[in-house]
PDB file of N, CA and C in Angstrom:
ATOM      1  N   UNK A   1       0.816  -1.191   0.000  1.00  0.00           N
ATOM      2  CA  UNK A   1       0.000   0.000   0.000  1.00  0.00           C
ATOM      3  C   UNK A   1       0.865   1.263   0.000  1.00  0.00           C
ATOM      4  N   UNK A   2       2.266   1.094   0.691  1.00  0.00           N
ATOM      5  CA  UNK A   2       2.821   2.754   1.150  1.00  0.00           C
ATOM      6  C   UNK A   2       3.630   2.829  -0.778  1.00  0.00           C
ATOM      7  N   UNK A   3       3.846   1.590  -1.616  1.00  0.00           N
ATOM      8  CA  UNK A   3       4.359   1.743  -2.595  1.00  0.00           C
ATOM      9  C   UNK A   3       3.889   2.181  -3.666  1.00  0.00           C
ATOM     10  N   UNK A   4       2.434   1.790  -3.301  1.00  0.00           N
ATOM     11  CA  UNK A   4       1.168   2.321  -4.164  1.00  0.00           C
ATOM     12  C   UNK A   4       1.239   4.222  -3.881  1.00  0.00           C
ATOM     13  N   UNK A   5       0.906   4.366  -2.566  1.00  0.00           N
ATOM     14  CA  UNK A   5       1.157   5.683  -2.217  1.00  0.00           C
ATOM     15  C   UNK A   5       2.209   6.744  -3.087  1.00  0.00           C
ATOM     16  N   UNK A   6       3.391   5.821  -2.812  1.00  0.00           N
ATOM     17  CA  UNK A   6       4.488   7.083  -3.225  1.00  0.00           C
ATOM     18  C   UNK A   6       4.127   7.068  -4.633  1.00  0.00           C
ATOM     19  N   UNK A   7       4.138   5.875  -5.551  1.00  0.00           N
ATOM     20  CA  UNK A   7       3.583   5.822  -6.852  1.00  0.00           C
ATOM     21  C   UNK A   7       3.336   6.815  -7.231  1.00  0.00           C
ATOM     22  N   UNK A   8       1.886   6.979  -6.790  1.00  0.00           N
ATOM     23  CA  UNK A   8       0.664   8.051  -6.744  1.00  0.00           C
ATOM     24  C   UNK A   8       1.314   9.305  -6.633  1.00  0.00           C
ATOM     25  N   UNK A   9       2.016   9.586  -5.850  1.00  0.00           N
ATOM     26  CA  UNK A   9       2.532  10.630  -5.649  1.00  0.00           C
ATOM     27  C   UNK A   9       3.521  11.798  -6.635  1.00  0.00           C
ATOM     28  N   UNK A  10       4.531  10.255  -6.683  1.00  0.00           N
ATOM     29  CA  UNK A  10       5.688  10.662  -7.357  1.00  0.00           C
ATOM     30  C   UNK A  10       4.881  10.593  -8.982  1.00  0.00           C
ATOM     31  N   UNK A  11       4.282  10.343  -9.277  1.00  0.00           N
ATOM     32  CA  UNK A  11       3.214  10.401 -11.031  1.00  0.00           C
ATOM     33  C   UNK A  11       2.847  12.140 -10.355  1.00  0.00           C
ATOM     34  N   UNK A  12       1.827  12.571  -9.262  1.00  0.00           N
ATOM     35  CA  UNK A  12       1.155  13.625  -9.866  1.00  0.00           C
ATOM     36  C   UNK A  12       2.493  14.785 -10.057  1.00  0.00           C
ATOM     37  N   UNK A  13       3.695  14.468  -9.137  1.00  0.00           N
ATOM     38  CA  UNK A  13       4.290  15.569  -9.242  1.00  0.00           C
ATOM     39  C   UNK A  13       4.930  15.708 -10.653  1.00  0.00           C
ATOM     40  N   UNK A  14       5.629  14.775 -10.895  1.00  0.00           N
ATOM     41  CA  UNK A  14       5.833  14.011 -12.765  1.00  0.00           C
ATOM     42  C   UNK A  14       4.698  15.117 -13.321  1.00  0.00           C
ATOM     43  N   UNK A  15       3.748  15.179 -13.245  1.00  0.00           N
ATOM     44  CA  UNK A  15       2.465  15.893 -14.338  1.00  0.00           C
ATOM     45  C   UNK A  15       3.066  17.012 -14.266  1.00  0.00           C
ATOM     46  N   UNK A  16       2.811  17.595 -12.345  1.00  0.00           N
ATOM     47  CA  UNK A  16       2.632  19.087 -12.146  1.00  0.00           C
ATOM     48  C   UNK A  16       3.654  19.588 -13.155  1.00  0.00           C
ATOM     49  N   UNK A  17       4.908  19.221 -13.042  1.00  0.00           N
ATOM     50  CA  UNK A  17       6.342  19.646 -13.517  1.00  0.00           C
ATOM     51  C   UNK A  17       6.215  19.226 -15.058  1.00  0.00           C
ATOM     52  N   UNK A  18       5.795  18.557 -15.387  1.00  0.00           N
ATOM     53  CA  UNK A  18       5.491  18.869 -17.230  1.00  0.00           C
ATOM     54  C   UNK A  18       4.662  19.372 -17.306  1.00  0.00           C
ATOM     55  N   UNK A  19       3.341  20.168 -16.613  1.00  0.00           N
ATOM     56  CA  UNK A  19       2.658  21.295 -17.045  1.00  0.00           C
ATOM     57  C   UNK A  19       3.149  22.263 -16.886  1.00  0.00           C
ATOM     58  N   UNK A  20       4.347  22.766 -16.058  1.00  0.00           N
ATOM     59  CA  UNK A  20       4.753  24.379 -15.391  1.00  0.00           C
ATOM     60  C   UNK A  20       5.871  24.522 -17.009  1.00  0.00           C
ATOM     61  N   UNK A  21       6.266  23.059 -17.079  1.00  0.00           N
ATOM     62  CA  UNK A  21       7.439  23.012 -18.296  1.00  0.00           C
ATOM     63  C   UNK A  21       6.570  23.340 -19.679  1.00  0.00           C
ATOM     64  N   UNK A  22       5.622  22.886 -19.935  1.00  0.00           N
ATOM     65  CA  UNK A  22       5.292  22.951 -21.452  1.00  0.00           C
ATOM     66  C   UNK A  22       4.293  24.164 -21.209  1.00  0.00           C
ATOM     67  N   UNK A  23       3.697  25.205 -19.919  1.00  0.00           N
ATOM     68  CA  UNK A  23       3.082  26.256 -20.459  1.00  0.00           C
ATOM     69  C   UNK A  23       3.939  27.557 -19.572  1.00  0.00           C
ATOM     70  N   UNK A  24       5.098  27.403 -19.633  1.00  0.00           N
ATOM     71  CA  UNK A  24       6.018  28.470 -18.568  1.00  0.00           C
ATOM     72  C   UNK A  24       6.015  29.771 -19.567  1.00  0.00           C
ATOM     73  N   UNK A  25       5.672  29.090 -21.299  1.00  0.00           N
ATOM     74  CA  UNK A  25       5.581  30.288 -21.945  1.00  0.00           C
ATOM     75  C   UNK A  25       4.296  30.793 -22.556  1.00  0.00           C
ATOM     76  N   UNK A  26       3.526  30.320 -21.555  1.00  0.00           N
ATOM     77  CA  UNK A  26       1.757  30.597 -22.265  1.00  0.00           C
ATOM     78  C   UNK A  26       1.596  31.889 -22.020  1.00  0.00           C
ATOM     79  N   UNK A  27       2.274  32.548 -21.255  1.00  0.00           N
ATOM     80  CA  UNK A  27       1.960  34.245 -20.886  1.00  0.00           C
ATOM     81  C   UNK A  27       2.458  35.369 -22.042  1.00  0.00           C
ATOM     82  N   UNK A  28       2.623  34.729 -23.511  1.00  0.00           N
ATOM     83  CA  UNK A  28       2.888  35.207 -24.341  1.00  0.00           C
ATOM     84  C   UNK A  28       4.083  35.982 -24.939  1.00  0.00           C
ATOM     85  N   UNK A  29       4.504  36.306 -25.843  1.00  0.00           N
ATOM     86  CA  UNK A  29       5.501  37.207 -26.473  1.00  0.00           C
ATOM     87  C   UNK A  29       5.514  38.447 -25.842  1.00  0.00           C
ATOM     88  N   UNK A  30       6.571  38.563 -25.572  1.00  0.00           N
ATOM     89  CA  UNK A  30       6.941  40.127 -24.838  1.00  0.00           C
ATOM     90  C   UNK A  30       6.195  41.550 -25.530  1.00  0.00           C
ATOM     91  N   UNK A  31       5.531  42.224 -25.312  1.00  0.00           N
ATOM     92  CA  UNK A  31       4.652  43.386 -25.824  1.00  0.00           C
ATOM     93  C   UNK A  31       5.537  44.585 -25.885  1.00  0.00           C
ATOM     94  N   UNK A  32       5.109  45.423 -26.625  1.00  0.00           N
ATOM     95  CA  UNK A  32       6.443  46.980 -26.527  1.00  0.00           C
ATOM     96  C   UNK A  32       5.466  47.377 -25.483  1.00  0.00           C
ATOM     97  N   UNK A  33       6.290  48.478 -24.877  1.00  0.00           N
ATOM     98  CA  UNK A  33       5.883  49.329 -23.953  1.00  0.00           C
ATOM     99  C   UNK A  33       5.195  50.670 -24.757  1.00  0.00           C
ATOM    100  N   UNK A  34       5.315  51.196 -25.114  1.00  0.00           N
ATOM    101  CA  UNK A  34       4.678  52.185 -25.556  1.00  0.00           C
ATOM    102  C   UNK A  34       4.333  52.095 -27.064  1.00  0.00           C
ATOM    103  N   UNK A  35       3.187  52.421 -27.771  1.00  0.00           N
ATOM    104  CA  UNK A  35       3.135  52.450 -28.960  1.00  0.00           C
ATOM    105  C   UNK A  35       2.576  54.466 -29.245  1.00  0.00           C
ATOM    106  N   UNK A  36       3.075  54.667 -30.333  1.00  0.00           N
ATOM    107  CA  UNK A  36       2.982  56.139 -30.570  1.00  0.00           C
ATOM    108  C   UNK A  36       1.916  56.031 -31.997  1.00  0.00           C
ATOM    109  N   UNK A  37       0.501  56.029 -31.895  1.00  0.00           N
ATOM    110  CA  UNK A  37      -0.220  56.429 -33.213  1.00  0.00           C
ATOM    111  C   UNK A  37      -0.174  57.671 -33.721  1.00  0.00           C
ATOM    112  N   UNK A  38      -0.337  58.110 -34.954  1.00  0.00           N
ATOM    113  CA  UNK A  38      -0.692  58.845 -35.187  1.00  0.00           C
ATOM    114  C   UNK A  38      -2.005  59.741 -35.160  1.00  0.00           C
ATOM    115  N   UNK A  39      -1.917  61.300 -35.335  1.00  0.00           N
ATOM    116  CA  UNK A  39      -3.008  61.507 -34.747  1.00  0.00           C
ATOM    117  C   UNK A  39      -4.608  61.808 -35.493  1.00  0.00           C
ATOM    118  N   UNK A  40      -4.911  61.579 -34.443  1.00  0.00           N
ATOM    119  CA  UNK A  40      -6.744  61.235 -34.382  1.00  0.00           C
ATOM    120  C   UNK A  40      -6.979  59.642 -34.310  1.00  0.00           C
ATOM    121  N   UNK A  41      -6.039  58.787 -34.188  1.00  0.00           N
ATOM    122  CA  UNK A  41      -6.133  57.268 -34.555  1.00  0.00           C
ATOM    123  C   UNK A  41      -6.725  56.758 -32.957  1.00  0.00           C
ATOM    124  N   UNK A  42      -7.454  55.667 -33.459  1.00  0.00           N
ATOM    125  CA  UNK A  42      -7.536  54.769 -32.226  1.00  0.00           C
ATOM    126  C   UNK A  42      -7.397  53.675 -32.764  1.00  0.00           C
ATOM    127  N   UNK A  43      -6.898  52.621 -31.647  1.00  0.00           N
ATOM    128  CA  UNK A  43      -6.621  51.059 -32.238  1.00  0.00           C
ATOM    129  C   UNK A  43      -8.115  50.201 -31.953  1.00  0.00           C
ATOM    130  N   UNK A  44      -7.850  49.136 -32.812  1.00  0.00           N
ATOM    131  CA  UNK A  44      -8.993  48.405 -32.556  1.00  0.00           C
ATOM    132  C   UNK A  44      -8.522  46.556 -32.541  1.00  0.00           C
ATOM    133  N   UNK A  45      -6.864  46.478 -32.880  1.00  0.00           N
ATOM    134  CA  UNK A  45      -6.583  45.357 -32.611  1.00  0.00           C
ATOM    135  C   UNK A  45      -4.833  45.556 -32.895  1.00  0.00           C
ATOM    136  N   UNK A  46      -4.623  44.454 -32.077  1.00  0.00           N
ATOM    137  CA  UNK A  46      -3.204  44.300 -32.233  1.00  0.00           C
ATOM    138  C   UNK A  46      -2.728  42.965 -32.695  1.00  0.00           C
ATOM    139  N   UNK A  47      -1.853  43.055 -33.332  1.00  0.00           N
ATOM    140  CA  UNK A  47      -0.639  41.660 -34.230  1.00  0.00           C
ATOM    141  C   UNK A  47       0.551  41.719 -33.664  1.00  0.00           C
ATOM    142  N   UNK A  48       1.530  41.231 -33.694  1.00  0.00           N
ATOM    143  CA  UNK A  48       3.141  40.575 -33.988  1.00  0.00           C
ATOM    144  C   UNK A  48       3.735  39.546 -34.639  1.00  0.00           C
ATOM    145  N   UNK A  49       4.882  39.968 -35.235  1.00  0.00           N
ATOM    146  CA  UNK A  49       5.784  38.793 -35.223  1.00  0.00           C
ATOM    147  C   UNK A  49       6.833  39.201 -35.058  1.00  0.00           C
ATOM    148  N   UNK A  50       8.533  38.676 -35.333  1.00  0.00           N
ATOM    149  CA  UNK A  50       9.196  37.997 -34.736  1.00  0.00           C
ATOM    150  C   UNK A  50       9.917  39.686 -34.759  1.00  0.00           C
ATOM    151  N   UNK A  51      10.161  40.126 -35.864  1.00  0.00           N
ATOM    152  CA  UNK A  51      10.188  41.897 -35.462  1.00  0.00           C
ATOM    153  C   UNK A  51       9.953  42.669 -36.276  1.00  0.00           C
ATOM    154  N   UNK A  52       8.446  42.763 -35.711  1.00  0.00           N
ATOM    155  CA  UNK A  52       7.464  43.906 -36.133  1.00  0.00           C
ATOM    156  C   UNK A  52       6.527  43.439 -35.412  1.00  0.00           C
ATOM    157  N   UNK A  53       5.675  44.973 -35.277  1.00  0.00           N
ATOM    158  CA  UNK A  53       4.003  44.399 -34.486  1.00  0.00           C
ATOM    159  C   UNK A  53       2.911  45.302 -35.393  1.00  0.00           C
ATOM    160  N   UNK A  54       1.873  44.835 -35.000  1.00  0.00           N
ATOM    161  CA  UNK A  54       0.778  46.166 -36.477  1.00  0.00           C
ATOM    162  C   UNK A  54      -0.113  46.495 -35.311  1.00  0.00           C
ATOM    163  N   UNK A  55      -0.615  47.194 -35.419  1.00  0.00           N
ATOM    164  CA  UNK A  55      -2.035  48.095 -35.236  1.00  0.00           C
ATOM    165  C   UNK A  55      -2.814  47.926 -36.272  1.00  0.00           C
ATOM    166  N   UNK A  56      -4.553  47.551 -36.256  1.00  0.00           N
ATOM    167  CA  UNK A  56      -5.333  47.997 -36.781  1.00  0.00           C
ATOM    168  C   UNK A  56      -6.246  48.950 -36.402  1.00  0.00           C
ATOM    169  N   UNK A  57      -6.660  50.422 -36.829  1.00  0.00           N
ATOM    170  CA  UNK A  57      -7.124  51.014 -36.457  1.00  0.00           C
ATOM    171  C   UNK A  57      -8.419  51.345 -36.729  1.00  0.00           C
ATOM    172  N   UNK A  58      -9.138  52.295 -35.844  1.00  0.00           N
ATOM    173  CA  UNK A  58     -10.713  51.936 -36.772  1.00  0.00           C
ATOM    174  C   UNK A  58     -11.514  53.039 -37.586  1.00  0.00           C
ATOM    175  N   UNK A  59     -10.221  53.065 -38.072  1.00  0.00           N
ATOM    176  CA  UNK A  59     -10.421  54.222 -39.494  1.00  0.00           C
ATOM    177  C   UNK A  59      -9.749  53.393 -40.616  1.00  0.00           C
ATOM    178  N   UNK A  60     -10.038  52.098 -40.431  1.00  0.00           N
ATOM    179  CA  UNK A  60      -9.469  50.872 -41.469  1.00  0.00           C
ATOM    180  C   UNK A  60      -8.480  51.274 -41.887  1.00  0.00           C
ATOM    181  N   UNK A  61      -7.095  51.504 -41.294  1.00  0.00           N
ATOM    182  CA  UNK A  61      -5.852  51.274 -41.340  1.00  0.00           C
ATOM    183  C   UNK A  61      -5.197  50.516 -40.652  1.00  0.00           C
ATOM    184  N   UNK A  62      -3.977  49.489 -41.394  1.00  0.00           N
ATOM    185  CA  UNK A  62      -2.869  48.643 -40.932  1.00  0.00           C
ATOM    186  C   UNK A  62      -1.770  49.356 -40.376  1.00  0.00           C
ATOM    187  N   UNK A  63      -1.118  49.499 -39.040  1.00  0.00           N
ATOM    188  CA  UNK A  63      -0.212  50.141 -39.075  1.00  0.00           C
ATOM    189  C   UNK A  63       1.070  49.173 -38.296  1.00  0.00           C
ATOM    190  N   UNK A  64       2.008  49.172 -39.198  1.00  0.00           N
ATOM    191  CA  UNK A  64       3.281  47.972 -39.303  1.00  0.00           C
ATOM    192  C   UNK A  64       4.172  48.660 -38.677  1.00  0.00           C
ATOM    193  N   UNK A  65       4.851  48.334 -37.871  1.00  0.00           N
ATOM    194  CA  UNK A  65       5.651  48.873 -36.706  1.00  0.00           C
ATOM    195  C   UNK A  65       7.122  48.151 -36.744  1.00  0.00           C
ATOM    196  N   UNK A  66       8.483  48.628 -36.742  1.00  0.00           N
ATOM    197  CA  UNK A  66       9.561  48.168 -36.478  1.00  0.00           C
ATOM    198  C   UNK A  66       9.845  47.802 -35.223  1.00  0.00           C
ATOM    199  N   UNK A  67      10.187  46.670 -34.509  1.00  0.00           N
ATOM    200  CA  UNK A  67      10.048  46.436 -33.329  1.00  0.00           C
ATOM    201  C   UNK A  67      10.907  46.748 -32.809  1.00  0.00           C
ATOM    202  N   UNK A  68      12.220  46.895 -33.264  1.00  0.00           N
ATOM    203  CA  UNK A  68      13.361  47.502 -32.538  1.00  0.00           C
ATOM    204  C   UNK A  68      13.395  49.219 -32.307  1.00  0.00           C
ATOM    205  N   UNK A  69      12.825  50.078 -33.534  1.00  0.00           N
ATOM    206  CA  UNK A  69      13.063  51.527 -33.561  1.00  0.00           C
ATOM    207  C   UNK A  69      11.459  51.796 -32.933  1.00  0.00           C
ATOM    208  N   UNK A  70      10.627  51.121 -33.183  1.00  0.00           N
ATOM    209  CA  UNK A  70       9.098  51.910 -33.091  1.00  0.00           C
ATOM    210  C   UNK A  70       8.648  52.865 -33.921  1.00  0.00           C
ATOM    211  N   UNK A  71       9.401  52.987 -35.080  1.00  0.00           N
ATOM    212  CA  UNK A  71       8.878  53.630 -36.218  1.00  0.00           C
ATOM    213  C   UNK A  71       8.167  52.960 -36.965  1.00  0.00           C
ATOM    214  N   UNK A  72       7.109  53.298 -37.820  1.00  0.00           N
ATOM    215  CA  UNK A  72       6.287  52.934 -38.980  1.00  0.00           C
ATOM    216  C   UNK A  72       7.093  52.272 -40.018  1.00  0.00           C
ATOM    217  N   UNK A  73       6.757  51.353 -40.500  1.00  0.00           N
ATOM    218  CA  UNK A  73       7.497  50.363 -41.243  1.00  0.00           C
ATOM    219  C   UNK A  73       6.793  50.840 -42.978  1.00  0.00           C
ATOM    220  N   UNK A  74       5.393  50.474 -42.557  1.00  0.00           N
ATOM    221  CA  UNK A  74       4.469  50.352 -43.899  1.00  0.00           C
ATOM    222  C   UNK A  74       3.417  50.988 -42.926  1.00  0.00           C
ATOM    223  N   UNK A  75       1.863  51.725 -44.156  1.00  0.00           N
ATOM    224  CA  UNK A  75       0.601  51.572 -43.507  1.00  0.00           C
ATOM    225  C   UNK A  75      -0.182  51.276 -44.764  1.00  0.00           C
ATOM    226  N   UNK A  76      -1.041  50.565 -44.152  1.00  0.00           N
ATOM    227  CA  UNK A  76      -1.703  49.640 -45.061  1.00  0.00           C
ATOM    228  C   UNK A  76      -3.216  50.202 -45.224  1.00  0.00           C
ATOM    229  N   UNK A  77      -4.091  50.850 -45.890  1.00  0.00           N
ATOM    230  CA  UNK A  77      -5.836  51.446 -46.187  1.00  0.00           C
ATOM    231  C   UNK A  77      -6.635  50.311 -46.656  1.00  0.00           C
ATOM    232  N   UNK A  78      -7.022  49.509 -45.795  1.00  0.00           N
ATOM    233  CA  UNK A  78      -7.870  48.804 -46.129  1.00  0.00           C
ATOM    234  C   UNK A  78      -9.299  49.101 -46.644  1.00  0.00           C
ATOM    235  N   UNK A  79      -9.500  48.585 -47.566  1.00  0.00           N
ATOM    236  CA  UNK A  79     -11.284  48.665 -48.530  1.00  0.00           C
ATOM    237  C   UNK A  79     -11.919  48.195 -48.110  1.00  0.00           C
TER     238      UNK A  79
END
């Protein structure tokens, strides 16, 4: 019975420690700290990848961001 026990034991901690391992990065990609729109803009969604991030705004514009400078890359007028 006490072998059964530790079993039991030593399995849930086995889990706990491959769940902390496979979601330690579920809290997502690092975000910039400040984003600077241009003016009259408001956002209505945000993107990234590996370096660049966009804004969509809701005056149906894309706005493509350099992730290292924070300058405007491209802007995109969607139809």
């Amino acid at each position: 019975m006490t072998i059964l026990t530790a079993t039991m034991v030593l399995g849930f901690i086995v889990i706990v420690v491959l769940f902390v391992i496979r979601f330690s990065d579920a809290f997502g990609p690092e975000l910039p700290d400040v984003i600077t729109l241009p003016d009259g803009s408001e956002p209505l969604a945000f993107t990234q990848g590996d370096d660049w991030y966009a804004v969509v705004t809701q005056d149906d514009r894309i706005l493509i961001y350099d992730r290292d400078t924070g300058a405007i890359r491209q802007e995109i007028d969607v139809k």
